[in-house]
C-alpha atoms as a PDB file:
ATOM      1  CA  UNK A   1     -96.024  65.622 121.579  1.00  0.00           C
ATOM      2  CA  UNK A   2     -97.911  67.624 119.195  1.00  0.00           C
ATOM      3  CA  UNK A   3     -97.689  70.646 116.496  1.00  0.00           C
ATOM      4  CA  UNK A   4    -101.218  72.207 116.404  1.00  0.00           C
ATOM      5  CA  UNK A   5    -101.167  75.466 113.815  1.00  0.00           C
ATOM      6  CA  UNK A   6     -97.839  76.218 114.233  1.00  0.00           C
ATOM      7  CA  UNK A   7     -95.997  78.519 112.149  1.00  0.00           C
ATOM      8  CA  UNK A   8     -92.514  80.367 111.951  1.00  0.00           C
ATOM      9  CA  UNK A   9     -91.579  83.280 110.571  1.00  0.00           C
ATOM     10  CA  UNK A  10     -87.761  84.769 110.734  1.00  0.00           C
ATOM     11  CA  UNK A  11     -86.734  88.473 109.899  1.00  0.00           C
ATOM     12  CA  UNK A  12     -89.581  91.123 109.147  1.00  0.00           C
ATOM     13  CA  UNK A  13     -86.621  94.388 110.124  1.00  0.00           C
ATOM     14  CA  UNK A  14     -86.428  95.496 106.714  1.00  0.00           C
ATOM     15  CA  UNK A  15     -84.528  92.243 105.376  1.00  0.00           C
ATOM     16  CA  UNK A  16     -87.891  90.931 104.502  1.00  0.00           C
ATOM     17  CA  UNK A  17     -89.826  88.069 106.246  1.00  0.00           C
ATOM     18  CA  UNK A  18     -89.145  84.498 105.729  1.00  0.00           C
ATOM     19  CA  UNK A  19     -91.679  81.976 106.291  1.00  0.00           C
ATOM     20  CA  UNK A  20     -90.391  78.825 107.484  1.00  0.00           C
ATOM     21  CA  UNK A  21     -93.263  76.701 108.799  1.00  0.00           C
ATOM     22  CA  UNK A  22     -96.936  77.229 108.280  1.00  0.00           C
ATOM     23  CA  UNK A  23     -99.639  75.409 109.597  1.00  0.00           C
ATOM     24  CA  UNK A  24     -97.923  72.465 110.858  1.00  0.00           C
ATOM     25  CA  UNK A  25    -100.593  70.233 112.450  1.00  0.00           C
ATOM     26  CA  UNK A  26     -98.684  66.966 114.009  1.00  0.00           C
ATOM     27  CA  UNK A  27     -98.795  64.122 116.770  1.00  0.00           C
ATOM     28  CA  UNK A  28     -96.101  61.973 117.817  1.00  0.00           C
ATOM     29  CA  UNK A  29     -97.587  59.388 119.898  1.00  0.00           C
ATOM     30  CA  UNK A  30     -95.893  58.022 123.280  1.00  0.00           C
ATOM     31  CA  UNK A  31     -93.399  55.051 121.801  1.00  0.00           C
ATOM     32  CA  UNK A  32     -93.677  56.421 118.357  1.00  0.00           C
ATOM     33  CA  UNK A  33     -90.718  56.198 115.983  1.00  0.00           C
ATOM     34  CA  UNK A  34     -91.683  59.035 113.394  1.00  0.00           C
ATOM     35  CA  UNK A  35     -89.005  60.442 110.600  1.00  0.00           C
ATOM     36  CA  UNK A  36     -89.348  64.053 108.627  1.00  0.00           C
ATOM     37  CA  UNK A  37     -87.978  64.083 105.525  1.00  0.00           C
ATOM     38  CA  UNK A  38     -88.228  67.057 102.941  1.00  0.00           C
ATOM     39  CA  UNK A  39     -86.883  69.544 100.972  1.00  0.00           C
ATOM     40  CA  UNK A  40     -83.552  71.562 102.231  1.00  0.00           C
ATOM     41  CA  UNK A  41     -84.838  74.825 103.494  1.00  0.00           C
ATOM     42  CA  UNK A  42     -88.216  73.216 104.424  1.00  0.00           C
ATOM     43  CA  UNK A  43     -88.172  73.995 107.972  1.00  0.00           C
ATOM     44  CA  UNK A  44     -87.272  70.308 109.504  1.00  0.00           C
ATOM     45  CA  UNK A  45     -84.482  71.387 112.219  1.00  0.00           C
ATOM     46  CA  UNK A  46     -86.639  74.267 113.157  1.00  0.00           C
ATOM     47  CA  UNK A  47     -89.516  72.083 113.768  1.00  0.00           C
ATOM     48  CA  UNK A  48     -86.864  69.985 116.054  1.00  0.00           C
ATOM     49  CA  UNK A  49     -86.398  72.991 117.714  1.00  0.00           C
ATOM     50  CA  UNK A  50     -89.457  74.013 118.311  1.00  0.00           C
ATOM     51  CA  UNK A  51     -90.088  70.780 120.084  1.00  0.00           C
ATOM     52  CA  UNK A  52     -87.007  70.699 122.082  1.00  0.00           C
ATOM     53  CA  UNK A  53     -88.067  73.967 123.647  1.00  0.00           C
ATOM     54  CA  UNK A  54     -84.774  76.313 121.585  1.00  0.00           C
ATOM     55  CA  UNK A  55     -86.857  78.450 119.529  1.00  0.00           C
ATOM     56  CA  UNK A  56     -90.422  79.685 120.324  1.00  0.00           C
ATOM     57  CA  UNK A  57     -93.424  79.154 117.297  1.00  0.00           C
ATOM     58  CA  UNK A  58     -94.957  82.477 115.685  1.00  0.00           C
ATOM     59  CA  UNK A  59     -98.159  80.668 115.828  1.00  0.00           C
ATOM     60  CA  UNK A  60     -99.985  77.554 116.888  1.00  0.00           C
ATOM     61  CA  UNK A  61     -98.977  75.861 119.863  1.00  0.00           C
ATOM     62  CA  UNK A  62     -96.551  73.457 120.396  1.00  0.00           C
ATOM     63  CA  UNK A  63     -97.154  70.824 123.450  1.00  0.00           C
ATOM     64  CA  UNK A  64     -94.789  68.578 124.992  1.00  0.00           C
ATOM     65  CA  UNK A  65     -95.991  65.822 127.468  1.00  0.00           C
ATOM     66  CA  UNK A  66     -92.760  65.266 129.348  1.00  0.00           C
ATOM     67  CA  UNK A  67     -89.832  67.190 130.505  1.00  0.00           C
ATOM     68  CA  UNK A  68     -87.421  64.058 130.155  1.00  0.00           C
ATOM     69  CA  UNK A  69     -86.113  64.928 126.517  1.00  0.00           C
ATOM     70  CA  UNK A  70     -82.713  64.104 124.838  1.00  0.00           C
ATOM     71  CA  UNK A  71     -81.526  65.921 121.805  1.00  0.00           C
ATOM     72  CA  UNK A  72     -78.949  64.716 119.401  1.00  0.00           C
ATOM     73  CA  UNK A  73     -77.572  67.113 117.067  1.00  0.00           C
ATOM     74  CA  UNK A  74     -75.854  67.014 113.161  1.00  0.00           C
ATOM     75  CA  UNK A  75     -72.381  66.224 114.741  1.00  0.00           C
ATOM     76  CA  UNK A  76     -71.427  64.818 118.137  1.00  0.00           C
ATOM     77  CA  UNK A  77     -70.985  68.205 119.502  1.00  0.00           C
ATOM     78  CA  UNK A  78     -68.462  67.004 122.213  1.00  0.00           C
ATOM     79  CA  UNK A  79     -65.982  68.790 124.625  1.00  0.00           C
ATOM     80  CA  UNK A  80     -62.519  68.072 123.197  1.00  0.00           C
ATOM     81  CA  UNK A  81     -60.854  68.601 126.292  1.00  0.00           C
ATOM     82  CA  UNK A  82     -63.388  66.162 128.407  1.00  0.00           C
ATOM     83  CA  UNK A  83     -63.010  62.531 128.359  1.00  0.00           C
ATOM     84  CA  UNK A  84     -66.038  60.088 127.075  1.00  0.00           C
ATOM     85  CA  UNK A  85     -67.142  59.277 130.071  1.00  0.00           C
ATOM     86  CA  UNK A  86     -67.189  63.363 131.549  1.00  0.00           C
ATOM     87  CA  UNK A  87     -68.817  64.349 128.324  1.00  0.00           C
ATOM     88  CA  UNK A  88     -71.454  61.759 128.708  1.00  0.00           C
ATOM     89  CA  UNK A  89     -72.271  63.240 132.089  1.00  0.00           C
ATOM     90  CA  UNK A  90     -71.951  66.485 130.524  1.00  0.00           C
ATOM     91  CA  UNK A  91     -75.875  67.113 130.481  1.00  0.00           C
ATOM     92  CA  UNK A  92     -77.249  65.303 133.317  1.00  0.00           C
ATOM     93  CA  UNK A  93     -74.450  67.312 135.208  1.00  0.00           C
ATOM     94  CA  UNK A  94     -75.800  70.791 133.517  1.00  0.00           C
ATOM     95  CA  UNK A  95     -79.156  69.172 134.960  1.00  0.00           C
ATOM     96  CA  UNK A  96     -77.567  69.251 138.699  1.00  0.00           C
ATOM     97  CA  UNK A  97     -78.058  65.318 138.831  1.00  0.00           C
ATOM     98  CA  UNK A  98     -75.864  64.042 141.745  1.00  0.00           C
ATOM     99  CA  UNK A  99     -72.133  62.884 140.850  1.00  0.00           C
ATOM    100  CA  UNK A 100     -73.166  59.324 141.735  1.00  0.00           C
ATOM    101  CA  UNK A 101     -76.069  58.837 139.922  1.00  0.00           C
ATOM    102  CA  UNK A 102     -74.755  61.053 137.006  1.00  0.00           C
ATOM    103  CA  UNK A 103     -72.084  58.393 137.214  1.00  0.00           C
ATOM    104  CA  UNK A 104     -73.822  55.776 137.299  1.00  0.00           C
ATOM    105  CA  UNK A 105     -75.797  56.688 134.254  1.00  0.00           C
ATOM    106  CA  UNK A 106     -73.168  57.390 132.038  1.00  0.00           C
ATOM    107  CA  UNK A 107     -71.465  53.840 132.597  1.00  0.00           C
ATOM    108  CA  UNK A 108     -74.996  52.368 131.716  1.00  0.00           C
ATOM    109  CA  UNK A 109     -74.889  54.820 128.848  1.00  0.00           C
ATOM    110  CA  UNK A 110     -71.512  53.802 127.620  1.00  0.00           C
ATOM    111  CA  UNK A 111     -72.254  50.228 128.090  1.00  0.00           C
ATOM    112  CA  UNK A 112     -75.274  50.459 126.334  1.00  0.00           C
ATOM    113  CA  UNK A 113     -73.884  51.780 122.941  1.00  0.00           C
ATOM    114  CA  UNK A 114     -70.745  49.540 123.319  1.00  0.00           C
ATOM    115  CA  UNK A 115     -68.258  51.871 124.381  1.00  0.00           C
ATOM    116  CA  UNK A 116     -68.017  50.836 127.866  1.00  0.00           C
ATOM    117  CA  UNK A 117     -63.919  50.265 127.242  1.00  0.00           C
ATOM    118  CA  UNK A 118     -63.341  53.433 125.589  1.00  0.00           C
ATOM    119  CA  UNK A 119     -64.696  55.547 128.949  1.00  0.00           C
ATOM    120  CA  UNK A 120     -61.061  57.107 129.187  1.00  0.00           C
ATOM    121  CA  UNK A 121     -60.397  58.306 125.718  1.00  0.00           C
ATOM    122  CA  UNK A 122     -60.711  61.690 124.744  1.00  0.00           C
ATOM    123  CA  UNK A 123     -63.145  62.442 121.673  1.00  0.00           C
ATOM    124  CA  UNK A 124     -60.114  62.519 119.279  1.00  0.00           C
ATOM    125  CA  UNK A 125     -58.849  59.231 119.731  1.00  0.00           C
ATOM    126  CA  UNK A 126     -62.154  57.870 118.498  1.00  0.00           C
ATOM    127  CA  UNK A 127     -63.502  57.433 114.989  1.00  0.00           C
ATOM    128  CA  UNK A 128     -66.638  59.757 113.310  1.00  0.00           C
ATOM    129  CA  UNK A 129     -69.176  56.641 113.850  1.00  0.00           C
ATOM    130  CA  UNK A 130     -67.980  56.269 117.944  1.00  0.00           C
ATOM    131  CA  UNK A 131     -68.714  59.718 118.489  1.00  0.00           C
ATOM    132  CA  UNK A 132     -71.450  60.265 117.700  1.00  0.00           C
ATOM    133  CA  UNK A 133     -72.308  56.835 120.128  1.00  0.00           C
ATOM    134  CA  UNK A 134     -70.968  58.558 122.739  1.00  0.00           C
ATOM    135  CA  UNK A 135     -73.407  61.708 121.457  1.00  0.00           C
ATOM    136  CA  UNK A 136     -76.611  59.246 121.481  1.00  0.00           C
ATOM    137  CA  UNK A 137     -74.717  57.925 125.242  1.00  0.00           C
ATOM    138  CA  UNK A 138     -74.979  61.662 126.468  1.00  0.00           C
ATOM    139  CA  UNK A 139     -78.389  61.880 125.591  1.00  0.00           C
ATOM    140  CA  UNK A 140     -79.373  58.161 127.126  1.00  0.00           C
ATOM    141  CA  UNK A 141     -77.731  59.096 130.437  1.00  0.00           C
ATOM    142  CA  UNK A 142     -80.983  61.603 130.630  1.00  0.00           C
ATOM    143  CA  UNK A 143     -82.931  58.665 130.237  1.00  0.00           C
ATOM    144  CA  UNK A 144     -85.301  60.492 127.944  1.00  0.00           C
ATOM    145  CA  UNK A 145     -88.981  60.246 127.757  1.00  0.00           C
ATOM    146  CA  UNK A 146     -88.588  61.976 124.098  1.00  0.00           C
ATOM    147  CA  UNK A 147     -85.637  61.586 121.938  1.00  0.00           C
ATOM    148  CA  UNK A 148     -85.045  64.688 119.318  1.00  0.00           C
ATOM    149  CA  UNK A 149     -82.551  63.615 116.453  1.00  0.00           C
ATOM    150  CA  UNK A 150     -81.306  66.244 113.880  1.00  0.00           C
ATOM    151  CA  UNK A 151     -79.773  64.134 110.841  1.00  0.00           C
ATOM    152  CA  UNK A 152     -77.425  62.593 113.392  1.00  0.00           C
ATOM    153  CA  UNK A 153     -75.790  60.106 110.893  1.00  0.00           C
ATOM    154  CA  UNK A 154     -75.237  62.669 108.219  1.00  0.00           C
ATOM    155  CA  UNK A 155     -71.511  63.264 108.501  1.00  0.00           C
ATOM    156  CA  UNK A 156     -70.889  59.510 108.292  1.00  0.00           C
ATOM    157  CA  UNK A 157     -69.410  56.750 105.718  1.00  0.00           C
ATOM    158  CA  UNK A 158     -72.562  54.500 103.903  1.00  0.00           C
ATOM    159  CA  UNK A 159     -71.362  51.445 106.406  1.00  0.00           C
ATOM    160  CA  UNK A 160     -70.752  53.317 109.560  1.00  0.00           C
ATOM    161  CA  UNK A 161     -74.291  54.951 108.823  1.00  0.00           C
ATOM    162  CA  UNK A 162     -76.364  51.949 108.579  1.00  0.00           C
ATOM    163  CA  UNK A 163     -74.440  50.080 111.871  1.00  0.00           C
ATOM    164  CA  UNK A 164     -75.250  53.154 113.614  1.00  0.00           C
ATOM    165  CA  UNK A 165     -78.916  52.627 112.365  1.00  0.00           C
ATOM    166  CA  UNK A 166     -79.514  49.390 113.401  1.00  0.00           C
ATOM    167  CA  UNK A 167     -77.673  50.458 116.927  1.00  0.00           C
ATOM    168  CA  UNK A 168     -80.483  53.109 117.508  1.00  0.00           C
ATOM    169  CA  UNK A 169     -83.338  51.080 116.774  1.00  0.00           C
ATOM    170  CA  UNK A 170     -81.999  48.700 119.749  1.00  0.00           C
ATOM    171  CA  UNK A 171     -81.810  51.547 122.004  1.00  0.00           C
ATOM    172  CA  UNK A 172     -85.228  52.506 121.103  1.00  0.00           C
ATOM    173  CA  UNK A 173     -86.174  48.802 121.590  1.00  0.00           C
ATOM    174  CA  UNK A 174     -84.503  48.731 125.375  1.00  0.00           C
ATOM    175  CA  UNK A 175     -85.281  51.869 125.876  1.00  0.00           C
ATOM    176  CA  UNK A 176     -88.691  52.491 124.807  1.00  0.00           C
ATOM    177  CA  UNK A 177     -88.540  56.458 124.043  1.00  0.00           C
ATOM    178  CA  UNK A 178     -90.520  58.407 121.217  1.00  0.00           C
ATOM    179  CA  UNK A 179     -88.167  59.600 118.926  1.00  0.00           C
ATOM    180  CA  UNK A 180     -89.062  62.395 116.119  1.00  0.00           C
ATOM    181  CA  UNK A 181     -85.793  61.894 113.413  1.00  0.00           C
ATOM    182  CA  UNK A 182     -84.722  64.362 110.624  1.00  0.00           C
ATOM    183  CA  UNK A 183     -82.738  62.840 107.890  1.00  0.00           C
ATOM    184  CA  UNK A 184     -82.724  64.051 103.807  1.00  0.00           C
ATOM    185  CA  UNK A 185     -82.217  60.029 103.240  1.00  0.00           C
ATOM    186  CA  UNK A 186     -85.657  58.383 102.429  1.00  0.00           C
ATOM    187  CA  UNK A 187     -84.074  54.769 102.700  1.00  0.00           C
ATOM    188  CA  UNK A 188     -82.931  55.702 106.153  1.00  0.00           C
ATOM    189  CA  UNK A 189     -86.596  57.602 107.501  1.00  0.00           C
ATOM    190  CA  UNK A 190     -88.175  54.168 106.153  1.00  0.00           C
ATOM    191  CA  UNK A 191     -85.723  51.581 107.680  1.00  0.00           C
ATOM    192  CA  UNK A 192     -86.041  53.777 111.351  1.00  0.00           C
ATOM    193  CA  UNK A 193     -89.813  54.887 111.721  1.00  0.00           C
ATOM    194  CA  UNK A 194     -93.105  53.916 112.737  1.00  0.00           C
ATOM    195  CA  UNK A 195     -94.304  56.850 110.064  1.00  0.00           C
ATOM    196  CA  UNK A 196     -92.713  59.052 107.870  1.00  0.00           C
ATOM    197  CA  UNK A 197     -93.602  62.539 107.692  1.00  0.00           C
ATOM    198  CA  UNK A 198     -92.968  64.076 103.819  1.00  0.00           C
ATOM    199  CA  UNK A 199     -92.080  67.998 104.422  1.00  0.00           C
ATOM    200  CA  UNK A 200     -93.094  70.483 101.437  1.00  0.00           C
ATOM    201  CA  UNK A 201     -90.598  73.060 100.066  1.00  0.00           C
ATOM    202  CA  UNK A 202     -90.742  76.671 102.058  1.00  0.00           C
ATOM    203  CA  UNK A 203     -92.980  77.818 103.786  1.00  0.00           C
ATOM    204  CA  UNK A 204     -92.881  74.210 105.508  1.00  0.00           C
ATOM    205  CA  UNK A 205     -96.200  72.036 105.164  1.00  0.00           C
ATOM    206  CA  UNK A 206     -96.843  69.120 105.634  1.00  0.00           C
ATOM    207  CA  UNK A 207     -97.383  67.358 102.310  1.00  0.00           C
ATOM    208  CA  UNK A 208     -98.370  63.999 103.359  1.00  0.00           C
ATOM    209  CA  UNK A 209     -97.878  61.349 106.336  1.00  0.00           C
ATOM    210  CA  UNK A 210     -97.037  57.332 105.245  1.00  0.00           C
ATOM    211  CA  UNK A 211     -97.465  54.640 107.424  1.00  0.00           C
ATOM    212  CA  UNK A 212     -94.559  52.201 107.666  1.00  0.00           C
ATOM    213  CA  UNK A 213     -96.352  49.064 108.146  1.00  0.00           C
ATOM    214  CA  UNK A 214     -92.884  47.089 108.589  1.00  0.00           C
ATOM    215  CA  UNK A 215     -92.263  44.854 112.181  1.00  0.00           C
ATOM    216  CA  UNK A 216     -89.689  45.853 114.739  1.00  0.00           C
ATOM    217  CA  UNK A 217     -87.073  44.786 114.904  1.00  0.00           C
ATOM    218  CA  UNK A 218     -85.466  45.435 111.717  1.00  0.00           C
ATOM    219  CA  UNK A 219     -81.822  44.439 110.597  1.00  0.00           C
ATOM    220  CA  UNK A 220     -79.772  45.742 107.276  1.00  0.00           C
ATOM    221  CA  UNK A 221     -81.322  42.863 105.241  1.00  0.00           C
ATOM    222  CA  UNK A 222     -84.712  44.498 105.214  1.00  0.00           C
ATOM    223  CA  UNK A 223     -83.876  46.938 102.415  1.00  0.00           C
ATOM    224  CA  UNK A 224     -83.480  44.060  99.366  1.00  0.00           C
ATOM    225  CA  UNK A 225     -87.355  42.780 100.851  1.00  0.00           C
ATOM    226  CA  UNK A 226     -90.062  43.874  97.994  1.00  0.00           C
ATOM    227  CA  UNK A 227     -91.888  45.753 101.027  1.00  0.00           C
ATOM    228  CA  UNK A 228     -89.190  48.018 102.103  1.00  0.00           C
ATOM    229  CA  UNK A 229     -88.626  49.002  98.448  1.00  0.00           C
ATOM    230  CA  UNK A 230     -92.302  49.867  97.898  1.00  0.00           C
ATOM    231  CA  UNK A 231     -92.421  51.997 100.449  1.00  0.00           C
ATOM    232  CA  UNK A 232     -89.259  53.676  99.708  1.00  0.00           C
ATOM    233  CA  UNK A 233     -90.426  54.497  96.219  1.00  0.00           C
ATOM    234  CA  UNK A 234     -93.525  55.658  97.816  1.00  0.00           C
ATOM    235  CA  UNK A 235     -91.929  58.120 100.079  1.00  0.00           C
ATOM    236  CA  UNK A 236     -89.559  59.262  97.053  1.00  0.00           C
ATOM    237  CA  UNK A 237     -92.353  60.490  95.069  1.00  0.00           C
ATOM    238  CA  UNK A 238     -94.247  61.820  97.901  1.00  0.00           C
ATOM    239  CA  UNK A 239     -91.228  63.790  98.277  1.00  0.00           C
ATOM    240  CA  UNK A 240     -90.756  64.835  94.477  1.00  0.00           C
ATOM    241  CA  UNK A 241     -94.399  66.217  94.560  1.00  0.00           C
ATOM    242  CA  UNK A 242     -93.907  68.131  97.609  1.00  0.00           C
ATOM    243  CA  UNK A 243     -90.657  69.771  95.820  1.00  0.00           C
END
C-alpha cells in the first residue's frame, strides 16, 4: 500500500476550505505492522479512509495492492439484533461468500479470538473488550490481505486494552496481514508496530517515521525493558514537535 502526494481538502462552498492532509508520501510494506499517531484533527482516520477505499484523495494517488482488506472501526459497530456468530458473517455475507464457507469462516474467526463458546450470544450479553473481538472476528472471517484499524481499543479499560493488544499481535502472527493502526496512545503504537508514523497538526504531514527495532513477539512485560521506554520517549517528543 502506498500514499504518494496525497492531499485532502473538505468544504470550499462558502464555509471555507479545510485542509486535512497534504502531501502525504507513505509505504506500508506487505507484512508490515505500521502505527499513526498525531495530533487530534491531524487527518489520521481520513488517511484510514482513504486507504480502505471510503473517501476519495484531492490529490496524489493512493494505491492498494490487494482487494482482501478488513477494517476495524472506533467501536465494534455490531448489529444488536444479530447474534455473534451472524454478525461475524455479517461482511463476508455483504461480500456474497457462500453460507458454508461464510460459516465456516466465522467459526475459525470466533475460535481464533477465543470466543468460540459465546457464538450464540447477542452483542449485549458480552462485555466492551469481547466485542470488539468479535469486531476484529468479523474482519478475520475476510481473511484480509490488509488490515485497517481506527483506534479500535479506545473505548476500553487500561487492562482490557493491553489483553486486547497482545491478542492482535497473535492474530497478526497466525495470520500474517499488514496492518496500518491509528491510536492517540504512543505506548500502544510502540508496543504494536514494525514503525511508527508521527502525524503533524492540520493540514496533516508527515513529521517523521521511527523504526521500532523491537522482536516479535512481544508480551505486556516489554514496556518496564529500557528499550521500549527509549523509544517511547522518542516517539513522545517527535510528537510534541509536530504539535
Amino acid at each position: 500500500m502506498s500514499f504518494a502526494g496525497v492531499g485532502k481538502r473538505f468544504g470550499g462552498n462558502g464555509s471555507g476550505e479545510v485542509v486535512a492532509l497534504d502531501g502525504i508520501d507513505l509505504e506500508v510494506r506487505r507484512g508490515e505492522f505500521v502505527a499513526v499517531v498525531g495530533p487530534s484533527g491531524c487527518g489520521k482516520s481520513t488517511l484510514l479512509r482513504l486507504a480502505a477505499g471510503l473517501d476519495s484523495a484531492t490529490s496524489g494517488s493512493v494505491a492498494v495492492q490487494t482487494d482482501s482488506v478488513g477494517f476495524i472501526f472506533q467501536d465494534a459497530t455490531l448489529l444488536p439484533w444479530r447474534k455473534v456468530l451472524r454478525n461475524v458473517e455479517l461482511c463476508a455475507e455483504l461480500r456474497a461468500i457462500g453460507r458454508t464457507e461464510r460459516r465456516t469462516r466465522a467459526t475459525r474467526a470466533l475460535t481464533a479470538v477465543g470466543l468460540a463458546d459465546f457464538a450464540g450470544k447477542l452483542p449485549g450479553q458480552l462485555s466492551g473488550g469481547m466485542r470488539m473481538r468479535v469486531s476484529l472476528a468479523r474482519a478475520l472471517a475476510l481473511e484480509p490481505e490488509l488490515m485497517l484499524l481506527d483506534e479500535p481499543f479506545g473505548a476500553l479499560d487500561e487492562i482490557t486494552r493491553l489483553g486486547m493488544q497482545e491478542e492482535l499481535l497473535r492474530l497478526y502472527r497466525d495470520n500474517a496481514f499488514t496492518a496500518l493502526f491509528i491510536t492517540h496512545s504512543v505506548s500502544e503504537a510502540v508496543f504494536l508496530a514494525s514503525r511508527v508514523v508521527v502525524m503533524s497538526a492540520r493540514p496533516g504531514r508527515i513529521h517523521e517515521v521511527i523504526d521500532i527495532d523491537l522482536p516479535y513477539p512481544r508480551t505486556r512485560d516489554l514496556r518496564y525493558e529500557p528499550a521500549f521506554t527509549a523509544l517511547a520517549a522518542q516517539v513522545s517528543a517527535s510528537l510534541k514537535e509536530a504539535s
